[in-house]
PDB file of N, CA and C in Angstrom:
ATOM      1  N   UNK A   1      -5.016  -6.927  -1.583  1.00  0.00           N
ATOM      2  CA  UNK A   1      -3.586  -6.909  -1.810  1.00  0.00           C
ATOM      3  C   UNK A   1      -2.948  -8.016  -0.972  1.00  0.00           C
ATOM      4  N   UNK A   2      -2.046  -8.809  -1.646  1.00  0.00           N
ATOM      5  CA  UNK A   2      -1.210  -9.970  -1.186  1.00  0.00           C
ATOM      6  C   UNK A   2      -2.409 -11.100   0.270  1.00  0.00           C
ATOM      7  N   UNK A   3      -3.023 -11.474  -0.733  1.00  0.00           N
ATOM      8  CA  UNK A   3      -4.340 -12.336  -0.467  1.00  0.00           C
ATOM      9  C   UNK A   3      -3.609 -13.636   0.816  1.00  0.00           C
ATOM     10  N   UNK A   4      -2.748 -14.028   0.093  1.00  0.00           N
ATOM     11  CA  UNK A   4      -1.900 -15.057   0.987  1.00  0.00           C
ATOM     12  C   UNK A   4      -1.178 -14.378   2.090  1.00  0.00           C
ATOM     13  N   UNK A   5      -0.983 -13.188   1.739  1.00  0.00           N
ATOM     14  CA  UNK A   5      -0.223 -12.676   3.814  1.00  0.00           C
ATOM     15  C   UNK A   5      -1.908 -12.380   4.265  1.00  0.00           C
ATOM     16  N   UNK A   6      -3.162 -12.418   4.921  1.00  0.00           N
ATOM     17  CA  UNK A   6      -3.967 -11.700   4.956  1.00  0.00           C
ATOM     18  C   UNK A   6      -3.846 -11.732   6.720  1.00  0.00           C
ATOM     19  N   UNK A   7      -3.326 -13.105   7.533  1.00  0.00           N
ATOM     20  CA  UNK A   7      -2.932 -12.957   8.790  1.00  0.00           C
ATOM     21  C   UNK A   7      -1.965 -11.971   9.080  1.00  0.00           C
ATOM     22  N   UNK A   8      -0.846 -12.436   8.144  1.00  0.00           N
ATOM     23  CA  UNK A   8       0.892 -11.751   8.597  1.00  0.00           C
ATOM     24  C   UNK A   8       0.321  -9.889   8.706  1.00  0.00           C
ATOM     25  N   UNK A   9      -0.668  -9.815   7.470  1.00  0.00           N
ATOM     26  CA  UNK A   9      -0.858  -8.326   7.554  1.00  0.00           C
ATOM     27  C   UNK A   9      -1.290  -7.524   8.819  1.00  0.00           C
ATOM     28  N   UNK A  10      -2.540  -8.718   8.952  1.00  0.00           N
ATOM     29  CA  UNK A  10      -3.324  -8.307  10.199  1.00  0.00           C
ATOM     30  C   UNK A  10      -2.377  -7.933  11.363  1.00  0.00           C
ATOM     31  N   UNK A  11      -1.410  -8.810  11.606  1.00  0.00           N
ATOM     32  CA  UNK A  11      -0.595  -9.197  12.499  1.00  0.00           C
ATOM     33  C   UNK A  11       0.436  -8.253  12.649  1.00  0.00           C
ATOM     34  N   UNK A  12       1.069  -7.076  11.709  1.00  0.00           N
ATOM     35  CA  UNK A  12       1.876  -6.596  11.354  1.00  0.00           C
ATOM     36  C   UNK A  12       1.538  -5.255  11.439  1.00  0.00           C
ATOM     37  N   UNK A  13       0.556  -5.030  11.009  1.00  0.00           N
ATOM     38  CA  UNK A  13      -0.435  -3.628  11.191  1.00  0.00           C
ATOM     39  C   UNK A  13      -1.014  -2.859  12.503  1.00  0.00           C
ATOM     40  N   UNK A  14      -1.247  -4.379  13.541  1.00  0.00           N
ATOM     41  CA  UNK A  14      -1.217  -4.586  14.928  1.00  0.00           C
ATOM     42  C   UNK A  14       0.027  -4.025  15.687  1.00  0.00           C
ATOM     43  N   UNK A  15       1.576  -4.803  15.091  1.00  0.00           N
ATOM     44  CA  UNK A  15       2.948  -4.721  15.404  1.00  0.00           C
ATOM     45  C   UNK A  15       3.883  -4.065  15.047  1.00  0.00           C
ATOM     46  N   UNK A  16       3.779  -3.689  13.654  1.00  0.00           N
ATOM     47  CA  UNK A  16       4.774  -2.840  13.075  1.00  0.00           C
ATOM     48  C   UNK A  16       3.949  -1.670  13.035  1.00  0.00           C
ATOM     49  N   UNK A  17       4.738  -0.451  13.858  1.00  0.00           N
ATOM     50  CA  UNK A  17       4.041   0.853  13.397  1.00  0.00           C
ATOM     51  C   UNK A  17       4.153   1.781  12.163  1.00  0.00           C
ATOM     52  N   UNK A  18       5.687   0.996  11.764  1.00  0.00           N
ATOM     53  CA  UNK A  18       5.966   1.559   9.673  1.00  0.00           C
ATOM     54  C   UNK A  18       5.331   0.893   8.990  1.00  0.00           C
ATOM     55  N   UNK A  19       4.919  -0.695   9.301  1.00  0.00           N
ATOM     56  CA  UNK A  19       4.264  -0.918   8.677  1.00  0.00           C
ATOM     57  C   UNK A  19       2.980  -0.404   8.367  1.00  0.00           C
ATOM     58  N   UNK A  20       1.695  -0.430   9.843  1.00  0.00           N
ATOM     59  CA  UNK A  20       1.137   0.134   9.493  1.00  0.00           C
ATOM     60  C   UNK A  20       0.756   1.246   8.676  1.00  0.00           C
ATOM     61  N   UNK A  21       1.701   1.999   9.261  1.00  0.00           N
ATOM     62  CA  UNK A  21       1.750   3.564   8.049  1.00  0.00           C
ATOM     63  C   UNK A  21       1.931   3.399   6.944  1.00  0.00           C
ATOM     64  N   UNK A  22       2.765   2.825   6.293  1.00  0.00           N
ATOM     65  CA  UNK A  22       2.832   2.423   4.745  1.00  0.00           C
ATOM     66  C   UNK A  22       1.329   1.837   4.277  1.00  0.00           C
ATOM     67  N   UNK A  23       0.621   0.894   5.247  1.00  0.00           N
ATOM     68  CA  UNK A  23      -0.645  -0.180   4.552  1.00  0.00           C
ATOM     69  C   UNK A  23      -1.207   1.205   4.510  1.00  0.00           C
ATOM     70  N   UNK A  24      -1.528   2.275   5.378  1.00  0.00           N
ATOM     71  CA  UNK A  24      -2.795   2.985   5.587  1.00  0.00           C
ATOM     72  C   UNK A  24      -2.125   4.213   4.416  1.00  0.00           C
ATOM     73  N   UNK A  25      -1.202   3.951   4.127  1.00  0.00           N
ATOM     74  CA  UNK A  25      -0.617   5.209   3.126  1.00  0.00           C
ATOM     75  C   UNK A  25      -1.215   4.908   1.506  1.00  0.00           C
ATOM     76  N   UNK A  26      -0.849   3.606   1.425  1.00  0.00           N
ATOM     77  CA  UNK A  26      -1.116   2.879   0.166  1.00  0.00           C
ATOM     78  C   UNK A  26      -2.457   2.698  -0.074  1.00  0.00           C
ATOM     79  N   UNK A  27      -3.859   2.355   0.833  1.00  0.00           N
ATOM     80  CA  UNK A  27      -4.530   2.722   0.607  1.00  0.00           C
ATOM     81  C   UNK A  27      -5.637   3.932   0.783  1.00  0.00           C
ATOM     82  N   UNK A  28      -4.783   5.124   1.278  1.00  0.00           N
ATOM     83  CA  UNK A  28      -4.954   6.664   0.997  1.00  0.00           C
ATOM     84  C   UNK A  28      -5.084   6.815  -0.370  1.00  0.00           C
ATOM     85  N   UNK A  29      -3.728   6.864  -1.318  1.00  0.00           N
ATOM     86  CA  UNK A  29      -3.364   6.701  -2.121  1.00  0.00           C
ATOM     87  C   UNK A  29      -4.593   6.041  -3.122  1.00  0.00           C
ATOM     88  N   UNK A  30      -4.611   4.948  -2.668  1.00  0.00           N
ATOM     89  CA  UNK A  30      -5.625   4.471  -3.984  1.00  0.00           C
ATOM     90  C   UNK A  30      -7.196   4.463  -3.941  1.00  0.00           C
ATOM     91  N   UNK A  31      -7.539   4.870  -2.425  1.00  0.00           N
ATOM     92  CA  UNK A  31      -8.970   5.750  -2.861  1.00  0.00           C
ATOM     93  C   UNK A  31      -8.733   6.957  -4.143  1.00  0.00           C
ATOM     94  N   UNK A  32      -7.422   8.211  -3.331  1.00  0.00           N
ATOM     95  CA  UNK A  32      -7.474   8.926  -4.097  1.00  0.00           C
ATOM     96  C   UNK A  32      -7.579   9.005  -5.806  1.00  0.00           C
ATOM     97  N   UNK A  33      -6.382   7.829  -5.618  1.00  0.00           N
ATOM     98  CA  UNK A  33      -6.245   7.598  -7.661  1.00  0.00           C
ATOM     99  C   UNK A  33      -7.711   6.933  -7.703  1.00  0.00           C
ATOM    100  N   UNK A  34      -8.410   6.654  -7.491  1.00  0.00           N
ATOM    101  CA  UNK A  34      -9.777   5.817  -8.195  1.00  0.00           C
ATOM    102  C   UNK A  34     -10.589   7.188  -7.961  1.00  0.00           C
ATOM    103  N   UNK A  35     -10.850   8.009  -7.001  1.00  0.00           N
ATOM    104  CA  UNK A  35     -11.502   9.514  -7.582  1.00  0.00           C
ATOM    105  C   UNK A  35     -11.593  10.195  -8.534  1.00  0.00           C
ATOM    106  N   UNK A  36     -10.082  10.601  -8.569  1.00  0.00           N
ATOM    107  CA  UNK A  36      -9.468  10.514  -9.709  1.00  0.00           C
ATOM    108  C   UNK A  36      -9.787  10.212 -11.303  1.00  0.00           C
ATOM    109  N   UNK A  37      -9.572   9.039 -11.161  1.00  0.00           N
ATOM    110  CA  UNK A  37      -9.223   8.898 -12.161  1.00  0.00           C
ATOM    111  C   UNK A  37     -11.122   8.458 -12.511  1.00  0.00           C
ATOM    112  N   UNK A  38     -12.334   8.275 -11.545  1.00  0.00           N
ATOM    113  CA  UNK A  38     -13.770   8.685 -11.741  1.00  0.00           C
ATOM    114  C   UNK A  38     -14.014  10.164 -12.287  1.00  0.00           C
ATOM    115  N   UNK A  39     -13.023  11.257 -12.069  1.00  0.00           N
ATOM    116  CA  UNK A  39     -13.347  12.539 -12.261  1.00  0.00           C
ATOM    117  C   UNK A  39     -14.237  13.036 -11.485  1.00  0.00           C
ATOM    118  N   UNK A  40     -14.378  12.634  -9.353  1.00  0.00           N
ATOM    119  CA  UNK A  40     -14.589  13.132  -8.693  1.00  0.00           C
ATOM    120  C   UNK A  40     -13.744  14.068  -7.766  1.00  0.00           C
ATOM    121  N   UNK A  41     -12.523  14.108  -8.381  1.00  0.00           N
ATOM    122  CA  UNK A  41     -11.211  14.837  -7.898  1.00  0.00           C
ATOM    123  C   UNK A  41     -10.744  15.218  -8.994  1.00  0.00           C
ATOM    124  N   UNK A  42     -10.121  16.310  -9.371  1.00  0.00           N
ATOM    125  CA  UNK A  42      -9.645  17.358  -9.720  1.00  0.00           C
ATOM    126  C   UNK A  42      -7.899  16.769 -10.231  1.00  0.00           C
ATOM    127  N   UNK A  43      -7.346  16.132 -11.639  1.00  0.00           N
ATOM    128  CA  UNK A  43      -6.324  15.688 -11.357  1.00  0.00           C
ATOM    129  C   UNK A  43      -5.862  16.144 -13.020  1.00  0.00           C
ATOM    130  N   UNK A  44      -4.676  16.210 -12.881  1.00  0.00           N
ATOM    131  CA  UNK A  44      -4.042  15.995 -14.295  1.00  0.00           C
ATOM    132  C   UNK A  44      -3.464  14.652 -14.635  1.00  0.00           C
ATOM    133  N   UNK A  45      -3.129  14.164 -15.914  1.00  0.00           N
ATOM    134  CA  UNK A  45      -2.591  12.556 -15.826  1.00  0.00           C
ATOM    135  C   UNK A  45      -1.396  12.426 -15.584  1.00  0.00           C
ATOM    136  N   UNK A  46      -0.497  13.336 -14.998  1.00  0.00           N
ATOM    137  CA  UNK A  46       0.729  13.314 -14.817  1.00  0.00           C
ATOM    138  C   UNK A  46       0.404  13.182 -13.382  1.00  0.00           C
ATOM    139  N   UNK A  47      -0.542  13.951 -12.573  1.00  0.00           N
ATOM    140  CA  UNK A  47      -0.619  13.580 -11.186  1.00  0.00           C
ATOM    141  C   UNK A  47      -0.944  12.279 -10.929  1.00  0.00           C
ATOM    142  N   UNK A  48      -1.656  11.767 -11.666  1.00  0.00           N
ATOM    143  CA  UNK A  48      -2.556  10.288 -11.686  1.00  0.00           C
ATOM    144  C   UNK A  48      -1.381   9.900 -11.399  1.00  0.00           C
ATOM    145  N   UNK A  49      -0.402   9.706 -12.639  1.00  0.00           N
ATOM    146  CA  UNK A  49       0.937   8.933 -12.610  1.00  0.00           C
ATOM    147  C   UNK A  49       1.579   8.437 -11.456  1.00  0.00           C
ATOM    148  N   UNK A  50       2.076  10.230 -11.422  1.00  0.00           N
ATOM    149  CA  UNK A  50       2.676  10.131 -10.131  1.00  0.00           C
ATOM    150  C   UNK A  50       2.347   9.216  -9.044  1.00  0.00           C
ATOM    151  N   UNK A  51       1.436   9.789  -8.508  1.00  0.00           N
ATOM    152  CA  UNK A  51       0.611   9.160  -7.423  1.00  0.00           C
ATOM    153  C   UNK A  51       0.960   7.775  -7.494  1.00  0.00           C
ATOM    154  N   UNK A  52       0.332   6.894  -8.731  1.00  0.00           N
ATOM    155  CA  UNK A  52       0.529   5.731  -9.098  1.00  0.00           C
ATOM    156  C   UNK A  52       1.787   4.678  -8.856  1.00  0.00           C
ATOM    157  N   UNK A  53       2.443   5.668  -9.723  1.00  0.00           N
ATOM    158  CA  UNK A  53       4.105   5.303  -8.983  1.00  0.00           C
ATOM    159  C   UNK A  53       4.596   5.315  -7.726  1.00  0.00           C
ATOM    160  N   UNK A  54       3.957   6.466  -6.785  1.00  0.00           N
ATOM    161  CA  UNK A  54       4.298   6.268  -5.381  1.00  0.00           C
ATOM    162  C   UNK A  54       3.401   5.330  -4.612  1.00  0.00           C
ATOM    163  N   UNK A  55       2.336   4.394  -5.261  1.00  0.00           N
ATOM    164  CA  UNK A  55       1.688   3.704  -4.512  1.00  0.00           C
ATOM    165  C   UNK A  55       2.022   2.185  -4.744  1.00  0.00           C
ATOM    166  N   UNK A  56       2.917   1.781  -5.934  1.00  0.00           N
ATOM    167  CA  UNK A  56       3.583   0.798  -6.299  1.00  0.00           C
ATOM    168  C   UNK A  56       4.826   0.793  -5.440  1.00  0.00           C
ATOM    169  N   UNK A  57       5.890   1.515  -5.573  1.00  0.00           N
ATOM    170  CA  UNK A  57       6.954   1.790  -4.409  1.00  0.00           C
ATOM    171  C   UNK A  57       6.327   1.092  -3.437  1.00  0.00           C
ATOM    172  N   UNK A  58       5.178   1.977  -2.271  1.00  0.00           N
ATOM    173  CA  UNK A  58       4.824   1.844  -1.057  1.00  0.00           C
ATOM    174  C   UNK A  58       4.519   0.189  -0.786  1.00  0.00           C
ATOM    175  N   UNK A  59       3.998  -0.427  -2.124  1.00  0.00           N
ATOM    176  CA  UNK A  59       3.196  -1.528  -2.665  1.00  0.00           C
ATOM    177  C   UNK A  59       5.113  -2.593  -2.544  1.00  0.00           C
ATOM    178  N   UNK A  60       5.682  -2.294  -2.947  1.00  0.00           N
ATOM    179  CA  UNK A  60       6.904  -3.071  -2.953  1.00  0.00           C
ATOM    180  C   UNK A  60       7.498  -3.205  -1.910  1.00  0.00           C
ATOM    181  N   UNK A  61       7.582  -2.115  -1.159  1.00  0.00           N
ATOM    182  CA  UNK A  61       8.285  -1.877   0.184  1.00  0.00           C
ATOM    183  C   UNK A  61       7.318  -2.901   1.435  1.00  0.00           C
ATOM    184  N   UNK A  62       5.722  -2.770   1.069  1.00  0.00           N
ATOM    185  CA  UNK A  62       5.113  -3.409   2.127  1.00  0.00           C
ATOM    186  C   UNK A  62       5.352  -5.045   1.480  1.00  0.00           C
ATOM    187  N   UNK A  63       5.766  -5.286   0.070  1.00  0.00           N
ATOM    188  CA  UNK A  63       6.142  -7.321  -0.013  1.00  0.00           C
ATOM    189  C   UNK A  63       7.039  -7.361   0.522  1.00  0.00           C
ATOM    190  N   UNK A  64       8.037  -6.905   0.507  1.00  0.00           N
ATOM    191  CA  UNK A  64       9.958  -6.794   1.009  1.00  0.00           C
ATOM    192  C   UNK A  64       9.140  -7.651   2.822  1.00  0.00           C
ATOM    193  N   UNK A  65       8.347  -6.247   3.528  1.00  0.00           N
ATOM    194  CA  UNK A  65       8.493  -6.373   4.603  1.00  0.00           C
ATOM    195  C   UNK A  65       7.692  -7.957   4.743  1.00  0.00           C
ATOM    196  N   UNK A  66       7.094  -7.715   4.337  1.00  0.00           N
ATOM    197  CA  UNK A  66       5.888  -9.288   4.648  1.00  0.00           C
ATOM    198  C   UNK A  66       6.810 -10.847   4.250  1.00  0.00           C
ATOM    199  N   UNK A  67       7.610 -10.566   3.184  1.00  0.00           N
ATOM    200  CA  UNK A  67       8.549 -11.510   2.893  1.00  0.00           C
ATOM    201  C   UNK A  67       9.605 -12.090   3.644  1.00  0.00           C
ATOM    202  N   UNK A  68       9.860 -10.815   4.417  1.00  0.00           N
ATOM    203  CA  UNK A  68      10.682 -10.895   5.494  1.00  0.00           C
ATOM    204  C   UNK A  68      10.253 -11.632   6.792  1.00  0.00           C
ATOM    205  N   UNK A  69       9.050 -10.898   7.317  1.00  0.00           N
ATOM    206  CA  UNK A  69       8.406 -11.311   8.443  1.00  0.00           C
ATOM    207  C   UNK A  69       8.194 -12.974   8.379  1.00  0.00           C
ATOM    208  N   UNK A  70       7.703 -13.718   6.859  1.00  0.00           N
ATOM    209  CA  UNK A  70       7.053 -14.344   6.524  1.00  0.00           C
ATOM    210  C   UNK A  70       8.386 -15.791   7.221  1.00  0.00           C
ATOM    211  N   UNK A  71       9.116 -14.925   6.658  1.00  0.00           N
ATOM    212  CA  UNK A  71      10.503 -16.210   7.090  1.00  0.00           C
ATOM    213  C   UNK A  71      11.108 -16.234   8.000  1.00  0.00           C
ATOM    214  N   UNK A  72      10.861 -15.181   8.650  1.00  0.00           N
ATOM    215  CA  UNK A  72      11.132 -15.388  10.524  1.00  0.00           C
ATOM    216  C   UNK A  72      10.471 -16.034  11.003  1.00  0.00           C
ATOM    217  N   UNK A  73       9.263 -15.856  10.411  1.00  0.00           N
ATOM    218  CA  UNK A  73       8.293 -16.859  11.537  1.00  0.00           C
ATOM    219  C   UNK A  73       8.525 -18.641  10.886  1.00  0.00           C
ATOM    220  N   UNK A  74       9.014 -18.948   9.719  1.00  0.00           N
ATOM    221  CA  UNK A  74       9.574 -19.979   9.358  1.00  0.00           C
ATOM    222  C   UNK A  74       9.898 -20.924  10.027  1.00  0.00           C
TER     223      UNK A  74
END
């Protein structure tokens, strides 16, 4: 995910403690949906969804921040 921040992330994950939580949330999240959606977890496709949708959010919220960071350090 976002191949071109792969320092800022490092760096951010280190520094930001929301950040961190969001990176380690998002990929909670998408172990789970790939279980899932293997049919080693137990899901309906509305949960899939869901899930999905809250890992795009989390997924938007962590570019916002990196976009941000990206131009401070500018």
């Amino acid at each position: 995910m976002f191949p071109e921040y792969r320092d800022l992330i490092h760096t951010l994950k280190l520094e930001d403690n929301h950040f961190a939580r969001l990176f380690e949330k998002h990929h909670v999240l998408d172990h789970q949906i790939r279980r899932m959606e293997a049919g080693q977890e137990p899901a309906t496709h509305e949960r899939i969804e869901t899930l999905k949708k809250e890992k795009l959010l989390i997924k938007d919220e962590l570019y916002v921040i990196l976009k941000k960071a990206d131009a401070e350090a500018a």
